[in-house]
C-alpha atoms as a PDB file:
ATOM      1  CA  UNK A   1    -356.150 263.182-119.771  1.00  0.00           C
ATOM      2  CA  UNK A   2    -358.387 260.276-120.039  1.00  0.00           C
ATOM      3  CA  UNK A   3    -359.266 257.443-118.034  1.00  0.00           C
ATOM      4  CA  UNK A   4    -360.129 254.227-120.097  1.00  0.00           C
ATOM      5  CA  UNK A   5    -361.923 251.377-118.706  1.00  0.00           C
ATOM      6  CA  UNK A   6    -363.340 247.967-120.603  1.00  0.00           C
ATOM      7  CA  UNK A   7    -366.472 247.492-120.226  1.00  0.00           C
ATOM      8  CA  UNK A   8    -367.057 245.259-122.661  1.00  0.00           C
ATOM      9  CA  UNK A   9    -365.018 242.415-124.452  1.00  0.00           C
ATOM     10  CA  UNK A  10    -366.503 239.812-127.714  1.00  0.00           C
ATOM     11  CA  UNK A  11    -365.445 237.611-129.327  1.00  0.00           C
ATOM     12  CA  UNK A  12    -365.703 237.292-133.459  1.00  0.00           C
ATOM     13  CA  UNK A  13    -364.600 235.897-136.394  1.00  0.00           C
ATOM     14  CA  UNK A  14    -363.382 237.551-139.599  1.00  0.00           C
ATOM     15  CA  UNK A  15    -364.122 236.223-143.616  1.00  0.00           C
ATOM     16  CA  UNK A  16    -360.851 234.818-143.277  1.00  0.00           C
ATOM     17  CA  UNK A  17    -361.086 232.785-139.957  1.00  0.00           C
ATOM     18  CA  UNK A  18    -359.471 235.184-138.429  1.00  0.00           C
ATOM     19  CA  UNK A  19    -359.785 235.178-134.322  1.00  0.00           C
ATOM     20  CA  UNK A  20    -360.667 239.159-133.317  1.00  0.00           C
ATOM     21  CA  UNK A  21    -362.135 240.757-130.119  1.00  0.00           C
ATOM     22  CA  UNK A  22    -364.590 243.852-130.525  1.00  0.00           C
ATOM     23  CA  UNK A  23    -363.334 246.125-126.998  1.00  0.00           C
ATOM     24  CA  UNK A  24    -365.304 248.507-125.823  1.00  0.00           C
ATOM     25  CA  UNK A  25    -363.700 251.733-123.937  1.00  0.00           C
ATOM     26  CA  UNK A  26    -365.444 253.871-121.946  1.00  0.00           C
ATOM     27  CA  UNK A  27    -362.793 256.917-122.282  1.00  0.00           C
ATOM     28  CA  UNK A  28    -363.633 259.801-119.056  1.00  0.00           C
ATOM     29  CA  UNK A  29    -361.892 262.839-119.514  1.00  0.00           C
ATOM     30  CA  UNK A  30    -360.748 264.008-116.211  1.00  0.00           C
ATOM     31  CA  UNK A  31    -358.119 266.724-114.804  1.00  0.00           C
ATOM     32  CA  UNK A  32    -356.294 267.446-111.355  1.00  0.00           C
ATOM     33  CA  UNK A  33    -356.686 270.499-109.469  1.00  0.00           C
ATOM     34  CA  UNK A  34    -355.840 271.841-106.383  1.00  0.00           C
ATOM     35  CA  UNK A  35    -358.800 272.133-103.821  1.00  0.00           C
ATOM     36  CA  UNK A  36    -358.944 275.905-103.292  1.00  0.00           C
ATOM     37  CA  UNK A  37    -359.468 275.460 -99.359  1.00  0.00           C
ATOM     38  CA  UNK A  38    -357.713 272.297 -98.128  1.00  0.00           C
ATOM     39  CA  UNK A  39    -354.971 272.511-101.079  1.00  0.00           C
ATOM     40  CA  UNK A  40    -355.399 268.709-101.857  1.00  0.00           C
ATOM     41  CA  UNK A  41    -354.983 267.618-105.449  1.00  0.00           C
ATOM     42  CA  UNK A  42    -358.212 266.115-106.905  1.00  0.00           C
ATOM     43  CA  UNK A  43    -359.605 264.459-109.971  1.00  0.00           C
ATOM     44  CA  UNK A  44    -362.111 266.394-111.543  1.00  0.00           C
ATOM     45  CA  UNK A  45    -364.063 264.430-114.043  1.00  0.00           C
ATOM     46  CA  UNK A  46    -365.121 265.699-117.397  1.00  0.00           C
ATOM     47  CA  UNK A  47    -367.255 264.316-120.597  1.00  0.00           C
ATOM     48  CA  UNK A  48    -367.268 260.508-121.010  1.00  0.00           C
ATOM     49  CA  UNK A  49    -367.520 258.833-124.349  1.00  0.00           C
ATOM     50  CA  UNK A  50    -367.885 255.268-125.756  1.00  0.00           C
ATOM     51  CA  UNK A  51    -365.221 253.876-128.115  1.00  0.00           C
ATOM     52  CA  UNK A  52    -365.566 250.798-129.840  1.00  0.00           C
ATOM     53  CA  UNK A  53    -362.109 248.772-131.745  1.00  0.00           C
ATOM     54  CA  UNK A  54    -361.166 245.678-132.819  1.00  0.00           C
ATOM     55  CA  UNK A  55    -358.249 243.806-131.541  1.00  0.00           C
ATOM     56  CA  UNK A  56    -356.906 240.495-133.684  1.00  0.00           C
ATOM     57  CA  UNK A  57    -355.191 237.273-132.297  1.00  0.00           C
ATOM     58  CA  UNK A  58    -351.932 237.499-132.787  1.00  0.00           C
ATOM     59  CA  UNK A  59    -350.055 235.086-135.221  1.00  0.00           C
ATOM     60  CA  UNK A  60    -348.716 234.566-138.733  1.00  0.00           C
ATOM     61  CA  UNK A  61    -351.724 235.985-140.714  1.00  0.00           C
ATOM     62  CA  UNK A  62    -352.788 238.382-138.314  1.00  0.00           C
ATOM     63  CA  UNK A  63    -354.361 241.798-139.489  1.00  0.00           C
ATOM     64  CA  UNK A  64    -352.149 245.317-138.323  1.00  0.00           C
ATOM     65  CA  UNK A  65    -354.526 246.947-136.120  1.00  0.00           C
ATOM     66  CA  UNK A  66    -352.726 249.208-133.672  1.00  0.00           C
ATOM     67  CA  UNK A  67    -355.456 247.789-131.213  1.00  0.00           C
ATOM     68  CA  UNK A  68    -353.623 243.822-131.818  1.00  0.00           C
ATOM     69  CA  UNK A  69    -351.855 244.144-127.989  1.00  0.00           C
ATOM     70  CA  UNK A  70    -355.492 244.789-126.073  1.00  0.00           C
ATOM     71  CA  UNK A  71    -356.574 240.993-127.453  1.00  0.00           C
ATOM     72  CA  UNK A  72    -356.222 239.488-124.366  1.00  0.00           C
ATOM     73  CA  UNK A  73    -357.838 242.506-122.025  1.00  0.00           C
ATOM     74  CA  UNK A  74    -360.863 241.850-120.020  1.00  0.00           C
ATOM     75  CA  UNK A  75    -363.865 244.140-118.844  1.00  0.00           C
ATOM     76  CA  UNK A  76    -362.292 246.163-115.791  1.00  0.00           C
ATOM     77  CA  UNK A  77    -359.309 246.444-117.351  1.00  0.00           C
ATOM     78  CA  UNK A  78    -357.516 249.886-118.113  1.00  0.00           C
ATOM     79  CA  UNK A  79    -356.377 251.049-121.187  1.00  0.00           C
ATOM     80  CA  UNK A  80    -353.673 253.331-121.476  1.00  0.00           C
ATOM     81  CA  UNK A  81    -354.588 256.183-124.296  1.00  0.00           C
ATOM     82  CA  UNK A  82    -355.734 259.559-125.191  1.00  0.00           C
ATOM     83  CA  UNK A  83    -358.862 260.485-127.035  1.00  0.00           C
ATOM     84  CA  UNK A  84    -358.039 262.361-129.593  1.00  0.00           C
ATOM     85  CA  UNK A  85    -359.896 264.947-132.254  1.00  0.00           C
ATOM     86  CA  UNK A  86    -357.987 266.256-135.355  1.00  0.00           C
ATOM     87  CA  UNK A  87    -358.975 267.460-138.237  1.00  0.00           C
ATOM     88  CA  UNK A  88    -359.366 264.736-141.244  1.00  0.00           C
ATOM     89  CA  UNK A  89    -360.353 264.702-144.932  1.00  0.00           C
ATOM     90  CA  UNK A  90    -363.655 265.766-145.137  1.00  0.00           C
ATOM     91  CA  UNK A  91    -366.704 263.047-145.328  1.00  0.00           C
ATOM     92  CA  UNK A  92    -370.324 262.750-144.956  1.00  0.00           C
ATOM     93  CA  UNK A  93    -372.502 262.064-141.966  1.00  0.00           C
ATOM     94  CA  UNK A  94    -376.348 262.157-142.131  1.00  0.00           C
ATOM     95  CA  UNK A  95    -377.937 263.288-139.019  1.00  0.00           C
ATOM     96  CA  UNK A  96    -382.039 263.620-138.143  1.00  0.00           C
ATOM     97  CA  UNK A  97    -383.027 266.923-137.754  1.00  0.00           C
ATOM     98  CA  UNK A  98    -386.744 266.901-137.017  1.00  0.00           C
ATOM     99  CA  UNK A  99    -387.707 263.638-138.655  1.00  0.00           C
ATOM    100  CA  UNK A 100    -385.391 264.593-141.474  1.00  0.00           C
ATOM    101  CA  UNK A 101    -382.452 262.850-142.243  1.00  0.00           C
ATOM    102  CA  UNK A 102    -379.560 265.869-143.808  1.00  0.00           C
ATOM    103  CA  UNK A 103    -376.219 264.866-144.891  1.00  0.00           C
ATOM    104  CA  UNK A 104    -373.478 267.293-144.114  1.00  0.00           C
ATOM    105  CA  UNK A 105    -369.429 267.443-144.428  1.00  0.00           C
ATOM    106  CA  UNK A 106    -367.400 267.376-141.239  1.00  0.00           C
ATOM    107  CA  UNK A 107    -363.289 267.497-141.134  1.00  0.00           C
ATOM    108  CA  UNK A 108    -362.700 266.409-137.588  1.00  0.00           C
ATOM    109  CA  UNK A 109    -362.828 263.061-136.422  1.00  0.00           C
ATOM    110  CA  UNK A 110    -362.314 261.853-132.625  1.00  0.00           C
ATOM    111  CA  UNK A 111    -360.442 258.083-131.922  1.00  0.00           C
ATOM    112  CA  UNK A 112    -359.094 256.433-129.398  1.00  0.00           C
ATOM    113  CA  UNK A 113    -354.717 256.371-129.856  1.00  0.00           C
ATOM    114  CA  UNK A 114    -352.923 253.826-127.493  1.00  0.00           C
ATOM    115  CA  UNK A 115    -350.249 256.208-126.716  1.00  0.00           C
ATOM    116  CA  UNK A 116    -349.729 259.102-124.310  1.00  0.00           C
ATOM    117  CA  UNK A 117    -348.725 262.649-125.611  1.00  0.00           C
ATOM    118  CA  UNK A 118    -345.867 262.326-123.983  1.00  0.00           C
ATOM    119  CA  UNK A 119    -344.508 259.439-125.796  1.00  0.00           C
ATOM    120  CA  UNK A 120    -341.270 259.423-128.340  1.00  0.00           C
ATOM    121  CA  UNK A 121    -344.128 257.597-130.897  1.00  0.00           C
ATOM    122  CA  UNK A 122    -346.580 259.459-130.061  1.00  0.00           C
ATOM    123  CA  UNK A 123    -347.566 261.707-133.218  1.00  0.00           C
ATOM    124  CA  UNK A 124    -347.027 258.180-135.885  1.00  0.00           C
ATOM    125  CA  UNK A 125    -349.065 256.433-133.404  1.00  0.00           C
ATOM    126  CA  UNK A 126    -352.454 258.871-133.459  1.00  0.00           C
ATOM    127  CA  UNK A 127    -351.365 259.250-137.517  1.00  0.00           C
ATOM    128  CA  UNK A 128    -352.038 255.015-137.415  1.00  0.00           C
ATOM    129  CA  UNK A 129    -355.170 255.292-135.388  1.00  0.00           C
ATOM    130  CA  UNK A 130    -356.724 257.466-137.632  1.00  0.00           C
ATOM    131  CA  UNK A 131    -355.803 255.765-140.880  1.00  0.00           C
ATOM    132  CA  UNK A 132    -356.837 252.590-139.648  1.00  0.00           C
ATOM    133  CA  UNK A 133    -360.161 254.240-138.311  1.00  0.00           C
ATOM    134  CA  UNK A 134    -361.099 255.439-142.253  1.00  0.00           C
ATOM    135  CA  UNK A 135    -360.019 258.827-141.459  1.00  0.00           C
ATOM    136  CA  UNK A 136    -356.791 260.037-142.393  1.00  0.00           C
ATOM    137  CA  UNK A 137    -355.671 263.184-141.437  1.00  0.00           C
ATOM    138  CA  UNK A 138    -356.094 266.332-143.652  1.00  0.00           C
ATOM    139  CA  UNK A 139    -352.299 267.306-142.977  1.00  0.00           C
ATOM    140  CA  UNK A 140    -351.033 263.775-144.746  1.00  0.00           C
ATOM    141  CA  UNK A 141    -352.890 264.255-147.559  1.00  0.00           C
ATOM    142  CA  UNK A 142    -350.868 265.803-150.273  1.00  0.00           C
ATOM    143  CA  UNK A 143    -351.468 269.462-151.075  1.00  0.00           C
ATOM    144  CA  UNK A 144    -353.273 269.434-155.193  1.00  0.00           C
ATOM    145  CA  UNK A 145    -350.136 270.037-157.716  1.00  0.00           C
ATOM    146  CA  UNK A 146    -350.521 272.855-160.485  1.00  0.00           C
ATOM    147  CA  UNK A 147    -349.638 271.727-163.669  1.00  0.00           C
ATOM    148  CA  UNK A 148    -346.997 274.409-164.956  1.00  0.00           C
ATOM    149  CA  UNK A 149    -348.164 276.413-167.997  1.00  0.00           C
ATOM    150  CA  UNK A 150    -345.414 276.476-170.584  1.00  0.00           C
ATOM    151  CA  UNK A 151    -346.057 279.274-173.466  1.00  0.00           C
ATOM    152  CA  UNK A 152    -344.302 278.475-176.817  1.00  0.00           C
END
């Protein structure tokens, strides 16, 4: 489970006029547990991480982003959501190892979906999140056809 706090909210513009707000989350992973001596069930907090989306104004020319209903959110607020890592198509990411900058392949890819697991939507909902993140996942993309070889 994660606990998702605002903790920061601004305001842009896009090319087309558009009204958006850049949200950032700070997503901490936490789980409950049962105190081994006074049997109490307690928080304990895990890894946090920083995740950064874009929410659009809504109205007739809006853009789809499944981020559109956290518009009107302000820092403090919490975010309901699960961080999520899956396995995408693979891409490039350059990292600096000693000074020098190496380009590798990854397949997994970690984003923020506005849903709970437990949700009916749940699974189309993370699918979105990850398309509209520039990582789709590696189980939607369609498996390479064979051409059939017909002897004559």
């Amino acid at each position: 489970m994660t606990f998702n706090e605002i903790t920061s909210v601004r305001n842009g513009q896009d090319k087309s006029g558009r009204n958006f707000k850049t949200i950032t989350l700070t997503c901490t992973t936490f789980q409950q547990m049962t105190h081994p001596i006074t049997g109490a069930t307690v928080n304990a907090i895990g890894n946090s991480s920083t995740q950064t989306l874009n929410a659009w104004e809504g109205g007739e020319n809006t853009v789809d982003s499944p981020y559109n209903h956290l518009f009107n959110s302000n820092v403090g607020g919490v975010v309901v959501g699960t961080l999520e890592t899956r396995e995408v198509e693979p891409y490039l990411i350059e990292d600096n190892v000693a000074g020098n900058v190496i380009s590798r392949t990854v397949d997994t890819y970690t984003t923020f979906v506005p849903s709970t697991p437990d949700a009916a939507n749940y699974e189309s909902t993370a699918k979105n999140a990850f398309r509209w993140n520039g990582h789709p996942l590696a189980s939607e993309t369609p498996a390479a056809t064979e051409t059939p070889t017909i002897d004559f």
